[in-house]
PDB file of N, CA and C in Angstrom:
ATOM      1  N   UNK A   1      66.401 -61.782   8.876  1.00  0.00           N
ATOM      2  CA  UNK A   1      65.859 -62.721   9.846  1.00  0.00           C
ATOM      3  C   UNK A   1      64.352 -62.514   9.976  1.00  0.00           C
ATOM      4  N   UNK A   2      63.772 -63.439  10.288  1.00  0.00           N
ATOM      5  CA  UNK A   2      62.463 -63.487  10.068  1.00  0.00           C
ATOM      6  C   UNK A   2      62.034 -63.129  11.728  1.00  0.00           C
ATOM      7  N   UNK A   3      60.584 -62.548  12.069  1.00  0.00           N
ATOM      8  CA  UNK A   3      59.660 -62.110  13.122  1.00  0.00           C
ATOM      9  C   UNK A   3      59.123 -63.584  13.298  1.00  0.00           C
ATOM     10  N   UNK A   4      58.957 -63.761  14.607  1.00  0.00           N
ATOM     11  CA  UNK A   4      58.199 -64.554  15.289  1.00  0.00           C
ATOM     12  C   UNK A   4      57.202 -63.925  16.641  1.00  0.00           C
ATOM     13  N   UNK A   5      56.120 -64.985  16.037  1.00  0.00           N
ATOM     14  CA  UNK A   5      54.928 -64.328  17.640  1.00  0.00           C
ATOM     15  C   UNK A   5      55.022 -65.673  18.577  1.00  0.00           C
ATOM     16  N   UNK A   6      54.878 -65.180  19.839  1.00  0.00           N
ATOM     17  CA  UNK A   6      55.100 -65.755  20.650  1.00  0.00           C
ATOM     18  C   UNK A   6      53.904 -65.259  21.834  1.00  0.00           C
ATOM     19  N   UNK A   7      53.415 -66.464  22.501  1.00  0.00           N
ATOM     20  CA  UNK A   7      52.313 -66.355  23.464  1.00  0.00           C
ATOM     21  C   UNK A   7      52.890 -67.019  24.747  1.00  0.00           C
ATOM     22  N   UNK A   8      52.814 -65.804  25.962  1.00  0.00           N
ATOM     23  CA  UNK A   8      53.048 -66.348  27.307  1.00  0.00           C
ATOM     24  C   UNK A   8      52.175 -67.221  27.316  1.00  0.00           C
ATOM     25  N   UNK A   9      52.495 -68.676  28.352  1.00  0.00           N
ATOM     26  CA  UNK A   9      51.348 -69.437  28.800  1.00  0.00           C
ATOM     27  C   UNK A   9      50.791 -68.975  29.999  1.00  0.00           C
ATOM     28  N   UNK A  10      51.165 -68.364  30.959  1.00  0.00           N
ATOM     29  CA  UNK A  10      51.424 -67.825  31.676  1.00  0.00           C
ATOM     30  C   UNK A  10      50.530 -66.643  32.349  1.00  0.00           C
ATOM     31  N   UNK A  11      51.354 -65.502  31.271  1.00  0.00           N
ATOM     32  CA  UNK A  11      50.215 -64.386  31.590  1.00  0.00           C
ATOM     33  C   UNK A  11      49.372 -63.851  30.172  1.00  0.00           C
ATOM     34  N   UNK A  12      49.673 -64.880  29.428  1.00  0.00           N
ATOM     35  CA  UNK A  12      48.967 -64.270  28.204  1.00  0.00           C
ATOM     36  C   UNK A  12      49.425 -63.067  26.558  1.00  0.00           C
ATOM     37  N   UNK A  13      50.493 -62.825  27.949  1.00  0.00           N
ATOM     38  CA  UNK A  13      50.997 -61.844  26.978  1.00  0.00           C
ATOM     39  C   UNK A  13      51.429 -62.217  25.223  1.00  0.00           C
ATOM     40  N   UNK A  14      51.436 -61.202  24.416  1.00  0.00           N
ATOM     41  CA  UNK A  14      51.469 -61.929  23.322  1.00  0.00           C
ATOM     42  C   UNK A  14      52.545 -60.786  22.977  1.00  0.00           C
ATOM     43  N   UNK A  15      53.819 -61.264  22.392  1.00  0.00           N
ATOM     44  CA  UNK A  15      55.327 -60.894  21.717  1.00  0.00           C
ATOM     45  C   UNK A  15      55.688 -61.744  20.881  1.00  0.00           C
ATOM     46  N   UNK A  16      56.591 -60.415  20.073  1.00  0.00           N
ATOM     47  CA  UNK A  16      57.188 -60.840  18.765  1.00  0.00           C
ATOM     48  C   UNK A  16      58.494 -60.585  19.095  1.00  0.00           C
ATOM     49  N   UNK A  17      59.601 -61.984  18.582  1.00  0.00           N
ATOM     50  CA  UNK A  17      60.884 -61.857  18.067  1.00  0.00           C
ATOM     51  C   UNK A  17      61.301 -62.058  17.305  1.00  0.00           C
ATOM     52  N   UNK A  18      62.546 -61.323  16.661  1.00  0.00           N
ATOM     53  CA  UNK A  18      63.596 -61.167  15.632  1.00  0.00           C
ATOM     54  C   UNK A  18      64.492 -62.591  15.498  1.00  0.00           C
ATOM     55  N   UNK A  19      64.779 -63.124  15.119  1.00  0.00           N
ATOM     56  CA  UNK A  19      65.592 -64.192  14.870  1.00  0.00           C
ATOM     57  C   UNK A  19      65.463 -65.240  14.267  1.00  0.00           C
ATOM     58  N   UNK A  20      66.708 -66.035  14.114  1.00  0.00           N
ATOM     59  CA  UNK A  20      66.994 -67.045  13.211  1.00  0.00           C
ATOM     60  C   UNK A  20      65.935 -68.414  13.069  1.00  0.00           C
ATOM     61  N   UNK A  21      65.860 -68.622  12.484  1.00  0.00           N
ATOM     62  CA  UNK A  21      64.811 -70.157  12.231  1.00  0.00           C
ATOM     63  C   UNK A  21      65.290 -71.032  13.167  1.00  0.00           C
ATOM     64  N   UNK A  22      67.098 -71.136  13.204  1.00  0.00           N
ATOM     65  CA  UNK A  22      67.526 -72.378  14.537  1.00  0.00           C
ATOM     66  C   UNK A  22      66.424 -71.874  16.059  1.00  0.00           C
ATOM     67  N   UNK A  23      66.337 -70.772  16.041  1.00  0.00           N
ATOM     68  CA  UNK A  23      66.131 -70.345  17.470  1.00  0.00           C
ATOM     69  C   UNK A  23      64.970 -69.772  17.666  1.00  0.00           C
ATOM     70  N   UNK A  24      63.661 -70.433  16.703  1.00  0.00           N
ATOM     71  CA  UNK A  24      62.413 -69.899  16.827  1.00  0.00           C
ATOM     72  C   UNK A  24      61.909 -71.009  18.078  1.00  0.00           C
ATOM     73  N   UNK A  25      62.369 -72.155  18.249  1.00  0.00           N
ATOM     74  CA  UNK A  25      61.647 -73.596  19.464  1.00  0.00           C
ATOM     75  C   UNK A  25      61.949 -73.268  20.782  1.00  0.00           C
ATOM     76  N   UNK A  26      63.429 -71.917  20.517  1.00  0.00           N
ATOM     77  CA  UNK A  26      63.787 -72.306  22.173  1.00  0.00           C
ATOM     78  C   UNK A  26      63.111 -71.773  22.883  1.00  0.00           C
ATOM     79  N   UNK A  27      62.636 -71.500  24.414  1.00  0.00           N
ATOM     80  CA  UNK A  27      61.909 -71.076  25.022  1.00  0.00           C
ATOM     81  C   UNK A  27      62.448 -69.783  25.384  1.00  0.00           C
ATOM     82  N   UNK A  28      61.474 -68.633  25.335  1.00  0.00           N
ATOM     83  CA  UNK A  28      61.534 -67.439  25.156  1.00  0.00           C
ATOM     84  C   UNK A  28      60.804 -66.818  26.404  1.00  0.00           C
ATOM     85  N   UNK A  29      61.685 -66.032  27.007  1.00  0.00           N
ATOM     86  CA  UNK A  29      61.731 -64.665  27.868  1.00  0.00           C
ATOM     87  C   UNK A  29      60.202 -64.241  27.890  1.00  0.00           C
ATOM     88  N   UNK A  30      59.119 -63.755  28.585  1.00  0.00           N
ATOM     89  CA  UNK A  30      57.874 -63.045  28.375  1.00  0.00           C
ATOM     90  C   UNK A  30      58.491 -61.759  28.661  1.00  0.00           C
ATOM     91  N   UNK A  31      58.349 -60.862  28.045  1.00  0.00           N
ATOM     92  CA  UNK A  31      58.693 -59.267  28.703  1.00  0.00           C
ATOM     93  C   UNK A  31      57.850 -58.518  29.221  1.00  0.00           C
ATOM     94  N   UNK A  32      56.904 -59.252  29.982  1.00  0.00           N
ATOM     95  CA  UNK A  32      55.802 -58.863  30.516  1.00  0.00           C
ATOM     96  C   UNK A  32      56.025 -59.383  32.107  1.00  0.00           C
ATOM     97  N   UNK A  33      55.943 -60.651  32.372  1.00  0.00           N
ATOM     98  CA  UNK A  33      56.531 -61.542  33.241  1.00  0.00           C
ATOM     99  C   UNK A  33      57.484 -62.102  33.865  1.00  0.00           C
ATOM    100  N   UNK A  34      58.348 -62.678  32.624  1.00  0.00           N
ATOM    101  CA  UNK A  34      59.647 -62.953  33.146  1.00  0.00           C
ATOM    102  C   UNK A  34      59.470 -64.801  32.878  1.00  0.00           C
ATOM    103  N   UNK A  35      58.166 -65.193  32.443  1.00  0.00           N
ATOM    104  CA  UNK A  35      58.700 -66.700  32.371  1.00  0.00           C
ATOM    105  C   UNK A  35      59.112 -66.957  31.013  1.00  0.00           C
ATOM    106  N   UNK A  36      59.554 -68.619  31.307  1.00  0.00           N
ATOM    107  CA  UNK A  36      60.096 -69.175  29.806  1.00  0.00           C
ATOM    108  C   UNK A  36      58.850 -69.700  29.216  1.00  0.00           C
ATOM    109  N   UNK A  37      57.516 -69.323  29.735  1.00  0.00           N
ATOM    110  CA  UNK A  37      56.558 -71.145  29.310  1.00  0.00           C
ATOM    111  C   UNK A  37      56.054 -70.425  28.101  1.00  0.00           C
ATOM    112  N   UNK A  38      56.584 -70.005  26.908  1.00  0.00           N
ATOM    113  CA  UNK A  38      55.957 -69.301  25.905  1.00  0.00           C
ATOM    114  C   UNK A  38      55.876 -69.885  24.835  1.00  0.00           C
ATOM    115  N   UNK A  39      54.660 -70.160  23.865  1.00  0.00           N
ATOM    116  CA  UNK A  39      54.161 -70.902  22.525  1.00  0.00           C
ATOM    117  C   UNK A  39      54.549 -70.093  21.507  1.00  0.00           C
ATOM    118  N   UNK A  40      55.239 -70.791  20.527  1.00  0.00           N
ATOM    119  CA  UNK A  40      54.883 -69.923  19.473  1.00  0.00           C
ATOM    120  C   UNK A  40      53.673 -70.114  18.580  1.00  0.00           C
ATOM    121  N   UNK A  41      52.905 -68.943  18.051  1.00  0.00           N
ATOM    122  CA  UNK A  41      51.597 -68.897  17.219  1.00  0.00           C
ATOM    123  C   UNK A  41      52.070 -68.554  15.914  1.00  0.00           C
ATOM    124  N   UNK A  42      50.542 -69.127  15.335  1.00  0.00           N
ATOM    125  CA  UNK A  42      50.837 -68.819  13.855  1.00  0.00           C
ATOM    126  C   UNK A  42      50.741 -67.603  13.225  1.00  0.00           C
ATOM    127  N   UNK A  43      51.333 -67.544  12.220  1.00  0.00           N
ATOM    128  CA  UNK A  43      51.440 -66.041  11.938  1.00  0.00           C
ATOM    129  C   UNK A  43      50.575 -65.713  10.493  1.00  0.00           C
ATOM    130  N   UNK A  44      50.216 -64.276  10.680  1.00  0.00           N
ATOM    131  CA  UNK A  44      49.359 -64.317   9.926  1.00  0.00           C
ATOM    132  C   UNK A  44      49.521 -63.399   8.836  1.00  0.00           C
ATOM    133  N   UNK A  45      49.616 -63.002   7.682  1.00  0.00           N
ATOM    134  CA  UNK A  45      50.329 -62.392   6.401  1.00  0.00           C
ATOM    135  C   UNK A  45      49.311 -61.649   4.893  1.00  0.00           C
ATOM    136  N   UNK A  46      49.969 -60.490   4.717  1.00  0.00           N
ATOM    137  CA  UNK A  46      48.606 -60.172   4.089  1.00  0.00           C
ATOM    138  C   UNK A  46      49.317 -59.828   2.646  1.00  0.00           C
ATOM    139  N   UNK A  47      48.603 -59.973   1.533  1.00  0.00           N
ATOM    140  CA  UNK A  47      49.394 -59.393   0.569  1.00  0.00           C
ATOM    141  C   UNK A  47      48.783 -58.415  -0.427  1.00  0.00           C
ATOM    142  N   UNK A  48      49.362 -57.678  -1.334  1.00  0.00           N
ATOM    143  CA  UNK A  48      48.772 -56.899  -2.064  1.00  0.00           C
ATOM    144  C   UNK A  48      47.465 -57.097  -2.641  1.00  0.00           C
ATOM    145  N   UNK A  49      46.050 -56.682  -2.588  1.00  0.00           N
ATOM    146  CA  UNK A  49      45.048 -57.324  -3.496  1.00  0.00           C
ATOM    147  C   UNK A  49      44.404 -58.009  -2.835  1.00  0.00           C
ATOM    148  N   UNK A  50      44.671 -58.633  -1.681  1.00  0.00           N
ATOM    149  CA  UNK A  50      43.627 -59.651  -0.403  1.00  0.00           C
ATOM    150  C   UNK A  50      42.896 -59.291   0.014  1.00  0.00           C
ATOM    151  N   UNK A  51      41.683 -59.741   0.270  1.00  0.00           N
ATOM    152  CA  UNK A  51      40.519 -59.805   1.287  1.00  0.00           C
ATOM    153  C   UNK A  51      41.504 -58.589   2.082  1.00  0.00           C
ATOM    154  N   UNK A  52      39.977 -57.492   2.288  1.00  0.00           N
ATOM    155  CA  UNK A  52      40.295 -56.501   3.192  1.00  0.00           C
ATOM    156  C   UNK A  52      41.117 -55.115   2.637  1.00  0.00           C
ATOM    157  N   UNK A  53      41.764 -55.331   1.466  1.00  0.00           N
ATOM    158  CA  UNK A  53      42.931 -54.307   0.805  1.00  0.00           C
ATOM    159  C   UNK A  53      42.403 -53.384   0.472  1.00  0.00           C
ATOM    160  N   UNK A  54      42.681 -51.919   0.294  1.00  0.00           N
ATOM    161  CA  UNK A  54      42.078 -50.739  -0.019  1.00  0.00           C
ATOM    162  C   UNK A  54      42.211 -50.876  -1.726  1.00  0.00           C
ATOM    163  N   UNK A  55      42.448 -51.770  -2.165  1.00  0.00           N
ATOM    164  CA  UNK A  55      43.378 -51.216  -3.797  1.00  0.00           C
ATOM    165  C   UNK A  55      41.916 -51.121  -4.488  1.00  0.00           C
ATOM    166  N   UNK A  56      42.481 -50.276  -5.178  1.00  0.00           N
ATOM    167  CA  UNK A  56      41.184 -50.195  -6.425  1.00  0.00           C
ATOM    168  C   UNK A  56      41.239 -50.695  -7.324  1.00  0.00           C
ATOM    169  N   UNK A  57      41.063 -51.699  -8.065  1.00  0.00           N
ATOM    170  CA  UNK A  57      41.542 -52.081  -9.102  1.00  0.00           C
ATOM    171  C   UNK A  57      41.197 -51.421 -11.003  1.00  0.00           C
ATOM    172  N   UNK A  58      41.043 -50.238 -10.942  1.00  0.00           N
ATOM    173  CA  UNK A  58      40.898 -49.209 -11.590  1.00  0.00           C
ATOM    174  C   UNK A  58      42.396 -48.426 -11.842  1.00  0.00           C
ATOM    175  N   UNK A  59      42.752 -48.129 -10.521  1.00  0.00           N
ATOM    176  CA  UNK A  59      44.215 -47.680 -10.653  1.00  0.00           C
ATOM    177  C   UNK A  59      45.298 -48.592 -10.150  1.00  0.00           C
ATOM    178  N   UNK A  60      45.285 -49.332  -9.952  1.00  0.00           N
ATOM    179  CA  UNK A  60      46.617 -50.658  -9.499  1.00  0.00           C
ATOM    180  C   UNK A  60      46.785 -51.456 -10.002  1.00  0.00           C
ATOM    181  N   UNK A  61      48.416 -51.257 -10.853  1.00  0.00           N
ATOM    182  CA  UNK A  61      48.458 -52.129 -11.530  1.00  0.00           C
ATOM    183  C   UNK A  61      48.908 -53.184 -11.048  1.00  0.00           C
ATOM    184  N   UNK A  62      49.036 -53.860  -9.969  1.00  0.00           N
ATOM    185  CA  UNK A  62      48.779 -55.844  -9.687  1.00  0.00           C
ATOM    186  C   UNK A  62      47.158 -55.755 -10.254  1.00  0.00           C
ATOM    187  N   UNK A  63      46.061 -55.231 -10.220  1.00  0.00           N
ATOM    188  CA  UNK A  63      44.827 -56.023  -9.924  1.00  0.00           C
ATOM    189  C   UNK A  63      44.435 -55.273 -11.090  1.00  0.00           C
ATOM    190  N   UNK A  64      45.013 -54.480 -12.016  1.00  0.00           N
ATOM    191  CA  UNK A  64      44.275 -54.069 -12.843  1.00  0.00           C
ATOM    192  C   UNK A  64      43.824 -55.351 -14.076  1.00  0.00           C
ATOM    193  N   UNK A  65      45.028 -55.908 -14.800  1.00  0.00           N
ATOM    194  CA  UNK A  65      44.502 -57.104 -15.595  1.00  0.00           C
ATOM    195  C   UNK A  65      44.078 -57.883 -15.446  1.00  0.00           C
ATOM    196  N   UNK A  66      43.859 -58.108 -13.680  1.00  0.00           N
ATOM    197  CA  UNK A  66      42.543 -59.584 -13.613  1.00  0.00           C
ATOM    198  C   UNK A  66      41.401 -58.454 -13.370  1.00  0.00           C
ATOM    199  N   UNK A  67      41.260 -57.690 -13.244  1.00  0.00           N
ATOM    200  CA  UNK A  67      39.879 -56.911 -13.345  1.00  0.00           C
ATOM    201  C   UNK A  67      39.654 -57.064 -14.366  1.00  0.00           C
ATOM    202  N   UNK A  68      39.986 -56.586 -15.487  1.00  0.00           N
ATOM    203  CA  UNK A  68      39.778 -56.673 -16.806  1.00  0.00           C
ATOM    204  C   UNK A  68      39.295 -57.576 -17.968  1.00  0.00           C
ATOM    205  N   UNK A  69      39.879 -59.123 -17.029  1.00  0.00           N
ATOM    206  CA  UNK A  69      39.765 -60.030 -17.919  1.00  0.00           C
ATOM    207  C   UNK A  69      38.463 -60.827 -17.047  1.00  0.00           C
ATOM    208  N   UNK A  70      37.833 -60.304 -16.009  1.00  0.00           N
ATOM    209  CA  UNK A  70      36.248 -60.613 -15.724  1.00  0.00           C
ATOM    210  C   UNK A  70      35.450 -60.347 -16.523  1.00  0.00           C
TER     211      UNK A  70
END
């Protein structure tokens, strides 16, 4: 099951839940507060080799053959 973020309108608070795709719209609990008025936000995902990554591309092999072929 996939993570969802979720933003109180409320008090701001910002939480993540566990569950199914049917049940990412319904309105969600703040566990900060206690209301339902919560948004879900977009989520944001990083992958091997992206903007920001420690990899070296000297020793890693995802990024070693496009290093190479610069």
């Amino acid at each position: 099951m996939p993570i969802f973020e979720y933003r109180c309108e409320d008090c701001c608070t910002e939480f993540e839940e566990l569950e199914s795709f049917d049940e990412r719209d319904v309105p969600h609990e703040c566990p900060s507060c206690g209301s339902k008025n919560s948004a879900r936000q977009m989520s944001v995902f990083s992958s091997p080799g992206g903007p920001g990554s420690s990899c070296s591309a000297t020793s890693c092999t995802t990024c070693a053959p496009a290093a190479r072929s610069t």
